[in-house]
Protein backbone atom coordinates (compact mmCIF):
# COMPACT_ATOMS: atom_id res chain seq x y z
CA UNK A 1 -29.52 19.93 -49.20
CA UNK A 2 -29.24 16.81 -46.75
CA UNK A 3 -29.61 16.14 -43.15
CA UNK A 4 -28.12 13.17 -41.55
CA UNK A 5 -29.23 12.75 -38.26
CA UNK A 6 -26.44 10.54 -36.68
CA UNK A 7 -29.15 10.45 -33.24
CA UNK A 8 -27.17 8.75 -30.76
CA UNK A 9 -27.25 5.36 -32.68
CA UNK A 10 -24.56 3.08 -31.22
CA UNK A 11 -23.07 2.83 -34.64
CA UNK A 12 -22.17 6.60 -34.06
CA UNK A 13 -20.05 5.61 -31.43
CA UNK A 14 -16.13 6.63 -31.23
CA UNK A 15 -15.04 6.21 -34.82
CA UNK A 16 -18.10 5.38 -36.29
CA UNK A 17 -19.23 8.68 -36.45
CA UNK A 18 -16.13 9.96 -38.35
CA UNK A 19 -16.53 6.60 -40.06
CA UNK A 20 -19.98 7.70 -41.49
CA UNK A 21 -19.22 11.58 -42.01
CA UNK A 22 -16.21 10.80 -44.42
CA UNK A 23 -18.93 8.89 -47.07
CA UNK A 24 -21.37 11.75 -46.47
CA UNK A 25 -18.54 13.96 -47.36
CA UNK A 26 -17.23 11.89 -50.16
CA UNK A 27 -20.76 11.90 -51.94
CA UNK A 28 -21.62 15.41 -50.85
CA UNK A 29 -18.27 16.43 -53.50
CA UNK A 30 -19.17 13.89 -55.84
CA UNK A 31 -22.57 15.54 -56.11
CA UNK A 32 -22.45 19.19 -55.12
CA UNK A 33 -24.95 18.69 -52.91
CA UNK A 34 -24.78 20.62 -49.59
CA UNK A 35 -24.55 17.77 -47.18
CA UNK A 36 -24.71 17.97 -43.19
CA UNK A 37 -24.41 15.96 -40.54
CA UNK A 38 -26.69 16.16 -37.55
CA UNK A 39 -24.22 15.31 -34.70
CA UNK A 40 -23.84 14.80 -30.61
CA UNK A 41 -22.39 17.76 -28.94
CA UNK A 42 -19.84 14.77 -27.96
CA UNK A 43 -18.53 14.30 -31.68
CA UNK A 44 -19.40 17.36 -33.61
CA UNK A 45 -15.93 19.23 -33.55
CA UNK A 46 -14.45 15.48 -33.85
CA UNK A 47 -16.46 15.51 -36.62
CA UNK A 48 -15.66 18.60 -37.97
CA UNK A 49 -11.55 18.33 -37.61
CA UNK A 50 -11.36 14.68 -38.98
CA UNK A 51 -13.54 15.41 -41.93
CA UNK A 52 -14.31 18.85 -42.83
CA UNK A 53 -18.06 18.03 -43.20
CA UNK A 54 -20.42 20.36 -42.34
CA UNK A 55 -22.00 19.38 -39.08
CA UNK A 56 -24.77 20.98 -37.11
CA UNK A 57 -25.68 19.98 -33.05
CA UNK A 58 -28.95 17.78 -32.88
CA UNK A 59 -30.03 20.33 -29.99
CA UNK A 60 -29.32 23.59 -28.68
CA UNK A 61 -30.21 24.91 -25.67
CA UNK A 62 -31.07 28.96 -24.67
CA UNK A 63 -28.00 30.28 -22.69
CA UNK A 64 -25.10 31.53 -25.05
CA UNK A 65 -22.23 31.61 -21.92
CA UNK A 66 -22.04 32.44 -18.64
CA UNK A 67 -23.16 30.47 -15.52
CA UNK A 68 -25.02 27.74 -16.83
CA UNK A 69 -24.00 24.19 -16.28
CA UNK A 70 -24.77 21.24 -18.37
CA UNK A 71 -26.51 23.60 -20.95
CA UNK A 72 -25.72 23.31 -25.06
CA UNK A 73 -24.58 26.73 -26.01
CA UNK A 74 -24.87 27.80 -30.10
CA UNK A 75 -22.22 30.81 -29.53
CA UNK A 76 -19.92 28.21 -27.64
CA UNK A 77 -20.30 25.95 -30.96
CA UNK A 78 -19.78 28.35 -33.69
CA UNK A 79 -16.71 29.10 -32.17
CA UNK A 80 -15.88 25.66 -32.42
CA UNK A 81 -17.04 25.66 -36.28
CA UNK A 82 -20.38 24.28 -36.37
CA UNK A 83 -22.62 26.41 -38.11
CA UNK A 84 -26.12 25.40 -37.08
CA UNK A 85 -28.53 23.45 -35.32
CA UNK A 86 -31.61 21.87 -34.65
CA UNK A 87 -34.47 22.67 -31.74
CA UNK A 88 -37.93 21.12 -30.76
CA UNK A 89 -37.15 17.52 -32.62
CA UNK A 90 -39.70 14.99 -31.67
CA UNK A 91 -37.16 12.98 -29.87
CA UNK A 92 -36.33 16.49 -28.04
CA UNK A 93 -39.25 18.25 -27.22
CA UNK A 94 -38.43 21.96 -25.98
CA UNK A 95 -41.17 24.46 -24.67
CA UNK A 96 -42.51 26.43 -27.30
CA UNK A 97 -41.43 29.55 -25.53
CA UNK A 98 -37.88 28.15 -24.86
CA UNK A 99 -37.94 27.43 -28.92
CA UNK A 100 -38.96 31.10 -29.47
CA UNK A 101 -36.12 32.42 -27.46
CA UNK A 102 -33.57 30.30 -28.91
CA UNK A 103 -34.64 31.61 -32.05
CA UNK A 104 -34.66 35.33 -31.53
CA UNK A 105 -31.52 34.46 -29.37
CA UNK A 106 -28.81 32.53 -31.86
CA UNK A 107 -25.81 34.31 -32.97
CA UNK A 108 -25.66 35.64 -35.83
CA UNK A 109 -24.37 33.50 -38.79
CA UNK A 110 -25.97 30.37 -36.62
CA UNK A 111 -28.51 28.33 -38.51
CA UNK A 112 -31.67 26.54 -37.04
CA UNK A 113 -34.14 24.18 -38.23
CA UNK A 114 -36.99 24.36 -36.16
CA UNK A 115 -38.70 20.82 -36.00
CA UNK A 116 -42.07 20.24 -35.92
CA UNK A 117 -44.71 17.36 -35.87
CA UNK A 118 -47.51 18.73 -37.20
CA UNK A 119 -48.54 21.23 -40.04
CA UNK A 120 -50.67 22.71 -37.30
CA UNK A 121 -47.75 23.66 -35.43
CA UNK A 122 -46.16 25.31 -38.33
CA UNK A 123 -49.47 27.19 -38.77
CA UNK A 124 -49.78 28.64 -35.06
CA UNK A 125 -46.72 29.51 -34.33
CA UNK A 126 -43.65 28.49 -36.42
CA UNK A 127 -43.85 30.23 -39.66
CA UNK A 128 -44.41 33.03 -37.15
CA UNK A 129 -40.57 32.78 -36.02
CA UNK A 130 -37.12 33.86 -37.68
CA UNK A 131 -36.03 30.21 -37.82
CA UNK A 132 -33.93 29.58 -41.09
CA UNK A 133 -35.49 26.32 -41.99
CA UNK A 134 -38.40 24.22 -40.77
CA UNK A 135 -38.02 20.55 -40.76
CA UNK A 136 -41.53 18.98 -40.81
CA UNK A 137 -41.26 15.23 -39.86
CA UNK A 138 -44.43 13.12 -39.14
CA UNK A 139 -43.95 11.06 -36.27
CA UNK A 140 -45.90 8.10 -37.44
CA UNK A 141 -42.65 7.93 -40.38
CA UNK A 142 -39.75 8.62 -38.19
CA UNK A 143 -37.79 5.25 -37.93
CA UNK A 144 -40.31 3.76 -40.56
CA UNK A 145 -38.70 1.23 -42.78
CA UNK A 146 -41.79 0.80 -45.09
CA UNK A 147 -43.54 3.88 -45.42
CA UNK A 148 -42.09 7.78 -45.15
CA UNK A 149 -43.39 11.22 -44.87
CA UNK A 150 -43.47 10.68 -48.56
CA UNK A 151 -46.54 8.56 -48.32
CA UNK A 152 -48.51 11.42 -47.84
CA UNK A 153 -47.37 13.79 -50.14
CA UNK A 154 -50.23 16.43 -49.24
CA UNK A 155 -49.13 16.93 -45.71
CA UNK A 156 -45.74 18.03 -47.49
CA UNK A 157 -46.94 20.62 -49.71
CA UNK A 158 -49.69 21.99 -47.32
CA UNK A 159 -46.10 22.35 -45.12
CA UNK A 160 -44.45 24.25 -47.39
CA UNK A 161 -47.47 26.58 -47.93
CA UNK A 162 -47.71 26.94 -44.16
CA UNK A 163 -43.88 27.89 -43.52
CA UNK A 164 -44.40 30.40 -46.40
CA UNK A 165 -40.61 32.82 -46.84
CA UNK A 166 -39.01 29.47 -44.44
CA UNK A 167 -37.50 26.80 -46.47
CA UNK A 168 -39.41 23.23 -45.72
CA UNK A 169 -36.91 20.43 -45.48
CA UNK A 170 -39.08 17.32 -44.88
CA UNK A 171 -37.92 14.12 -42.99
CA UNK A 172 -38.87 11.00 -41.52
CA UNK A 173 -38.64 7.29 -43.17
CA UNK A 174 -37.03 9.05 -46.65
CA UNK A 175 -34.98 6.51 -47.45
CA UNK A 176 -34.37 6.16 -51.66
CA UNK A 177 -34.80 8.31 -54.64
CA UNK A 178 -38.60 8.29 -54.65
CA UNK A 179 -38.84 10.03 -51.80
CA UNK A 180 -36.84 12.74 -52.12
CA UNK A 181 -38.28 13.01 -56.01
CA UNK A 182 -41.52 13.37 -54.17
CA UNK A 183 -40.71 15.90 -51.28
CA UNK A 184 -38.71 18.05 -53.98
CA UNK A 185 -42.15 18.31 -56.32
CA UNK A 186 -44.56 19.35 -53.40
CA UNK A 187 -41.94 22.10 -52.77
CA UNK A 188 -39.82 20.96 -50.41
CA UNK A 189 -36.10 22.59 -50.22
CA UNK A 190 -34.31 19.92 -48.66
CA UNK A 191 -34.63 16.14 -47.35
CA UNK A 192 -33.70 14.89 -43.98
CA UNK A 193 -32.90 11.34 -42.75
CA UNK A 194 -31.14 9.43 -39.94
CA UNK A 195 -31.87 5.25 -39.82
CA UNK A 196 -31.86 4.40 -43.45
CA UNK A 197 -28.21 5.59 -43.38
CA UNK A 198 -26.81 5.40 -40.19
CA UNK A 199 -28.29 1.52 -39.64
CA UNK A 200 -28.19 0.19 -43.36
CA UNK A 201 -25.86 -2.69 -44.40
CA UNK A 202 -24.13 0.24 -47.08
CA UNK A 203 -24.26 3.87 -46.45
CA UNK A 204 -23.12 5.24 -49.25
CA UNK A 205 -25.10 3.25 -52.08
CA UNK A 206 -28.20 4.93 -49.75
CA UNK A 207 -26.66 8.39 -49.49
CA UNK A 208 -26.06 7.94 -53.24
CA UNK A 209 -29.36 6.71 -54.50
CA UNK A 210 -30.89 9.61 -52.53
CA UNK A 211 -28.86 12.07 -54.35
CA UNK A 212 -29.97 11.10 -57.25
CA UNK A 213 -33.27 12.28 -56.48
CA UNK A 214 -32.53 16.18 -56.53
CA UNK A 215 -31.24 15.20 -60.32
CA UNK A 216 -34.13 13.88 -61.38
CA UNK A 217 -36.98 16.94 -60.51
C-alpha cells in the first residue's frame, strides 16, 4: 500500500490535484498496488468523482454531525465516499485525548492511520488504541530530499515491534525504490510519501520506481 500526501502544496491546487490522482491511479492498476491519496477536505470528493482513486482526508476531527461548525466530520465523509483518514500528523498535532476519541469514535468501515513522531509515542499510548494503521514518520525526514526515515532502518523495525497486531506504514523523505525495499524488510506494511511526488519534475516515473520496491522484497 501507498500514501500520497497531496498536503496543501500549491501544485494541488484546482486541477492539479485531479491532475496528480489520475497518475496515482494509472500506476496503482498497472501495479495492483492499493494506492491512496491523502487529500484536502476541499478536493477529496473532487477527487474521488473525477478519478475513482481511493482518497482518504489528511485530518479528521471528533464530532460525527450535529452542531459543530467548521469541524471535519469522518461520518459526513464516508457518506461522501472516502473511506479513511489520518489524525495527529506532525504538521497537525491533535491532543492525545482528542486522538483517542476519534479513534474509539469513527464509523464503522472508516479507516485511520494514527501518526506519530516517535517510537516512544507508539509505545505509551498508540499501540494501546484501535487505530487501523500507524504511520510512524520521523520529523527530522519529513520534506528531506537527501536522507529518509529509511536512513535509520532500526527506528523502523523497533516501530513495527512497538505497534505489535497495527500495521506500520512508515513515511517521511521515501522517495525511490531503496527505500521502500528497506521499510518493507524491517516489517513495514506500507510506505507513505508526499514531496518527492507531489513537487518532482515527473510524478509518475517516482510513483513508478517506488512501486517497484514492493516487487523486489
Amino acid at each position: 500500500m501507498i500514501l500520497v500526501n497531496f498536503k496543501i502544496y500549491k501544485e494541488t491546487f484546482g486541477d492539479g490535484a485531479v491532475k496528480l490522482a489520475k497518475i496515482i491511479k494509472e500506476v496503482g492498476d498497472e501495479s495492483k498496488i492499493r494506492m491512496i491519496v491523502i487529500a484536502s477536505a476541499l478536493d477529496a470528493a473532487r477527487i474521488k468523482e473525477k478519478t475513482g482513486v481511493e482518497v482518504w482526508l489528511q485530518n479528521v476531527d471528533e464530532y460525527q454531525e450535529g452542531k459543530h461548525t467548521g469541524w471535519i466530520s469522518a461520518e459526513q465523509a464516508m457518506a461522501m465516499g472516502i473511506g479513511g483518514g489520518l489524525v495527529n500528523h506532525f504538521e497537525h498535532q491533535t491532543p492525545r485525548g482528542t486522538v483517542q476519541k476519534i479513534i474509539k469514535n469513527k464509523p464503522k468501515g472508516f479507516e485511520l492511520a494514527c501518526c506519530v513522531k516517535t517510537t516512544g509515542q507508539i509505545e505509551k499510548w498508540v499501540a494501546k488504541t484501535k487505530a487501523d494503521y500507524i504511520f510512524y514518520e520521523a520529523p527530522e525526514f519529513i520534506g528531506n530530499s537527501q536522507q529518509s526515515v529509511a536512513t535509520k532502518p532500526e527506528s523502523i523495525k523497533k516501530a513495527v515491534e512497538l505497534s505489535g497486531k497495527i500495521p506500520l506504514i512508515a513515511g517521511a523523505g521515501v522517495k525511490n525504490k531503496e527505500d521502500v525495499e528497506v521499510c518493507l524488510k524491517m516489517g513495514a506494511k506500507a510506505v507513505g510519501l508526499s514531496s518527492a511526488l507531489v513537487l518532482g519534475d515527473d510524478p509518475k516515473k517516482v510513483l513508478e520506481d517506488i512501486a517497484r520496491g514492493f516487487g523486489s522484497v
